[in-house]
N, C-alpha and C. Protein backbone atom coordinates (compact mmCIF):
# COMPACT_ATOMS: atom_id res chain seq x y z
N UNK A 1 0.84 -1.18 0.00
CA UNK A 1 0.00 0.00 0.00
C UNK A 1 0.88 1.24 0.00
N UNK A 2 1.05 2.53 -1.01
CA UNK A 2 1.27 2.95 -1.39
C UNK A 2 0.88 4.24 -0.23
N UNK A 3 1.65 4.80 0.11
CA UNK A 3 0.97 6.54 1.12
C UNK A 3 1.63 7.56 0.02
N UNK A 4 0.84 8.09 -0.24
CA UNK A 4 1.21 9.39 -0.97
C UNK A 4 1.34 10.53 0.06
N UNK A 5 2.12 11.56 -0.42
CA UNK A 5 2.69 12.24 0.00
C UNK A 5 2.37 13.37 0.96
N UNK A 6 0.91 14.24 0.37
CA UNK A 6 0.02 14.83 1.60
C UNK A 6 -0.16 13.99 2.56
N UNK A 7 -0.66 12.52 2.18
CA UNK A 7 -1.07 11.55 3.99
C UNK A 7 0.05 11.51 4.57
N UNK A 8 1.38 11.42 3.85
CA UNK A 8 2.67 10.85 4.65
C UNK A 8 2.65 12.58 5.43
N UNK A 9 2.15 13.24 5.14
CA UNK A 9 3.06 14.73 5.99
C UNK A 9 1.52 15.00 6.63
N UNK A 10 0.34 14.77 6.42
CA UNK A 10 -0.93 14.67 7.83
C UNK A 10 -0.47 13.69 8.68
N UNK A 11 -0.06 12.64 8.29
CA UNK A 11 0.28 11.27 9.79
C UNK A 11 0.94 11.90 10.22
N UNK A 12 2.47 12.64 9.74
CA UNK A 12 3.11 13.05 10.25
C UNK A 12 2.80 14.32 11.54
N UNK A 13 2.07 15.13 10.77
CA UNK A 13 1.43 16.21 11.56
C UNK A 13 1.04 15.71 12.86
N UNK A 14 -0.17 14.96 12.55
CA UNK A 14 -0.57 13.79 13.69
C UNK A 14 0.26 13.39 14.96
N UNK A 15 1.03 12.41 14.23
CA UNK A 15 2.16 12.07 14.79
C UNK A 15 3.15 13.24 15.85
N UNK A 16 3.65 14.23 14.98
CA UNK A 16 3.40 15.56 16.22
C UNK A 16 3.20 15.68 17.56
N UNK A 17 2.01 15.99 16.87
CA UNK A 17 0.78 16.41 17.74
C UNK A 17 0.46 15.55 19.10
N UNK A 18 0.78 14.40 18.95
CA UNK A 18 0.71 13.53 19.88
C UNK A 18 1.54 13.50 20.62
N UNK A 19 2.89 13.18 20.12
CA UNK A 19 3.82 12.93 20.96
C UNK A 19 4.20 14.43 21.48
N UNK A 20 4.20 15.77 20.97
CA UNK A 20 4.04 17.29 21.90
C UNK A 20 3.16 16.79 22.95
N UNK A 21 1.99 16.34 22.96
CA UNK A 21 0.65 16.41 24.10
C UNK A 21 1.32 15.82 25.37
N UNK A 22 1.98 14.54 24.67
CA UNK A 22 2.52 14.05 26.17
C UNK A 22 4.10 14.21 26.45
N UNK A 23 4.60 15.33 25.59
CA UNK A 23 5.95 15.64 26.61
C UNK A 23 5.59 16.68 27.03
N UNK A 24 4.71 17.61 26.97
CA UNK A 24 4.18 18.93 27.56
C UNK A 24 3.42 18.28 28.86
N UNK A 25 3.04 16.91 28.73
CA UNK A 25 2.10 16.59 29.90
C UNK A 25 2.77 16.87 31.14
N UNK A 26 2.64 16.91 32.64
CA UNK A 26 3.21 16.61 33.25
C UNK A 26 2.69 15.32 33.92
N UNK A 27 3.70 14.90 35.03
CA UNK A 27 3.91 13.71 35.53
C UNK A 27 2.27 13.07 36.36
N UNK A 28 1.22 13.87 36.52
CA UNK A 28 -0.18 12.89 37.08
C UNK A 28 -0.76 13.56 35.75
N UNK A 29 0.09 13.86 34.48
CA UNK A 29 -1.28 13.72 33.30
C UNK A 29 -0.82 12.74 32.64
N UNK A 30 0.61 12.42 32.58
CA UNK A 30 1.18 11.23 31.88
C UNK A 30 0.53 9.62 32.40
N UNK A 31 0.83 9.92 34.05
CA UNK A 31 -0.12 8.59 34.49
C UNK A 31 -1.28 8.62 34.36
N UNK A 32 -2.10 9.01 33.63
CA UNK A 32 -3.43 9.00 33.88
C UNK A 32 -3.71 8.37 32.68
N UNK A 33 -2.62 9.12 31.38
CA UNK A 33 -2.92 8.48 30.00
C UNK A 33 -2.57 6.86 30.27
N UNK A 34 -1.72 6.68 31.35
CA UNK A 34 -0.97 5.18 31.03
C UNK A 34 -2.23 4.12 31.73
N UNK A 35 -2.57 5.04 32.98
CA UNK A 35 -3.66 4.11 33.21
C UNK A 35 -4.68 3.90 32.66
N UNK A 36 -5.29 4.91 31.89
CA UNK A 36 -6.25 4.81 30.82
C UNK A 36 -6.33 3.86 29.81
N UNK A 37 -4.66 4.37 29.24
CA UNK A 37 -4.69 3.13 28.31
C UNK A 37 -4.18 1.60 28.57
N UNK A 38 -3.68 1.87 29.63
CA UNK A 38 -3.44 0.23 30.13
C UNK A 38 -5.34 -0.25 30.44
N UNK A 39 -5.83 0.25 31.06
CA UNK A 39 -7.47 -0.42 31.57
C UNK A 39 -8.11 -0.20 30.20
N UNK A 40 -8.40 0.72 29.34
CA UNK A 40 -9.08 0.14 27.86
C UNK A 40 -8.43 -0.33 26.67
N UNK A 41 -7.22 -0.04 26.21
CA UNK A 41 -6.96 -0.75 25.60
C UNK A 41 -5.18 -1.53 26.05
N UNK A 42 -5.30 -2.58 26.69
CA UNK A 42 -4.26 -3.27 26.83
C UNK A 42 -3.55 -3.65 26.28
N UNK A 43 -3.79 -4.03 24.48
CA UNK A 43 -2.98 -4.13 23.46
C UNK A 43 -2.28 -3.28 23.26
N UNK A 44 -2.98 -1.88 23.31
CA UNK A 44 -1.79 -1.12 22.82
C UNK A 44 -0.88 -0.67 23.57
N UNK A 45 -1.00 -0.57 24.55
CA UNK A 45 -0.37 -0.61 26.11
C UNK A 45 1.41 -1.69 25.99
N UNK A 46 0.62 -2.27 25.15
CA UNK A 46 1.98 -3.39 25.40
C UNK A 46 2.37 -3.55 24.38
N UNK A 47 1.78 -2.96 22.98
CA UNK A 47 2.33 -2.64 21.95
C UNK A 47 3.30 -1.66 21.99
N UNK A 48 2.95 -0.47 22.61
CA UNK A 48 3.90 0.67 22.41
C UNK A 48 4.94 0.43 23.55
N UNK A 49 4.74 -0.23 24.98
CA UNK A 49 5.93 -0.80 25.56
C UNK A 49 6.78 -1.16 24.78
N UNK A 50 6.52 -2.27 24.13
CA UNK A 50 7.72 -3.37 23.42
C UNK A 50 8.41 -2.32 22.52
N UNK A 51 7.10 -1.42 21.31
CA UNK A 51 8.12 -0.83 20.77
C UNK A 51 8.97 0.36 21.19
N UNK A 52 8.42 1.30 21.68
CA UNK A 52 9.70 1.80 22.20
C UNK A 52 10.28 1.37 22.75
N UNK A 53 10.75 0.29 23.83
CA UNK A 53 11.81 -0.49 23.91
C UNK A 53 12.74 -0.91 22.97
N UNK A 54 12.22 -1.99 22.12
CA UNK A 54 13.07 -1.81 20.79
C UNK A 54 13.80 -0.45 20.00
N UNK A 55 12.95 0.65 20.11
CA UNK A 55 13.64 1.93 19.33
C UNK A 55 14.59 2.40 20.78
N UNK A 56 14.61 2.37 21.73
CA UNK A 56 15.69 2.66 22.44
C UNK A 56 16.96 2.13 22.16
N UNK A 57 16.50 0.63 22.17
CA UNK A 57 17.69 -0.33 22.05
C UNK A 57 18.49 0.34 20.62
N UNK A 58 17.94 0.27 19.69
CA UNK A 58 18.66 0.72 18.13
C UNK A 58 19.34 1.65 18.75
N UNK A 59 18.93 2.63 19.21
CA UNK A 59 19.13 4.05 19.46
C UNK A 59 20.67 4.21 20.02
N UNK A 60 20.75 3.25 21.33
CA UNK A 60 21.73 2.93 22.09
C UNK A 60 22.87 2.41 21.35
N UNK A 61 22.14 1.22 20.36
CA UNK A 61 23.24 0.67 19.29
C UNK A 61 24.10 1.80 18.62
N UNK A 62 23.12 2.88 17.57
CA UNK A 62 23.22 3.36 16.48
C UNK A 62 24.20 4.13 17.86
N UNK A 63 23.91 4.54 18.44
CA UNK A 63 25.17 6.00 19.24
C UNK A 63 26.25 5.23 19.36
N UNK A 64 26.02 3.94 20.28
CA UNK A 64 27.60 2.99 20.29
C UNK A 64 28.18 3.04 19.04
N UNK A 65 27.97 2.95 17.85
CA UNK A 65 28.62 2.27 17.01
C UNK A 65 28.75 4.06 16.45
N UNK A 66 28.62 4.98 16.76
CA UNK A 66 29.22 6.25 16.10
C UNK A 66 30.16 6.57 17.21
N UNK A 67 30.44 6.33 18.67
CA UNK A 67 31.24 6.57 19.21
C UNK A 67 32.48 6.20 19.00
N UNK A 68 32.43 4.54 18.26
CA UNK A 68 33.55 3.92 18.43
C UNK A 68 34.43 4.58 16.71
């Protein structure tokens, strides 16, 4: 499936928009989203665990391997 180029830069927008909401959050608005979304949706809860875990890990890689 093919994203053309306006959708790729609205997700993006999106995309944004979201992740601003919760670094502007502070610390009892952040838990509130986690408990929220841990009690309705649990999938994604443990979806976005795993993956940002994984994008840390790269992250950690990709800097090791420019240090050396």
């Amino acid at each position: 499936m093919k994203v053309m180029k306006s959708e790729r830069s609205w997700l993006m927008q999106k995309v944004d928009l979201i992740v601003e909401s919760l670094a502007r959050a502070d610390r009892k608005e952040v838990e509130a989203v986690v408990e929220k979304m841990v009690d309705r949706y649990p999938n994604l809860a443990e979806s976005l665990l795993t993956n940002i875990g994984f994008e840390l890990q790269a992250k950690d890689t990709q800097e090791e391997a420019e240090y050396v």
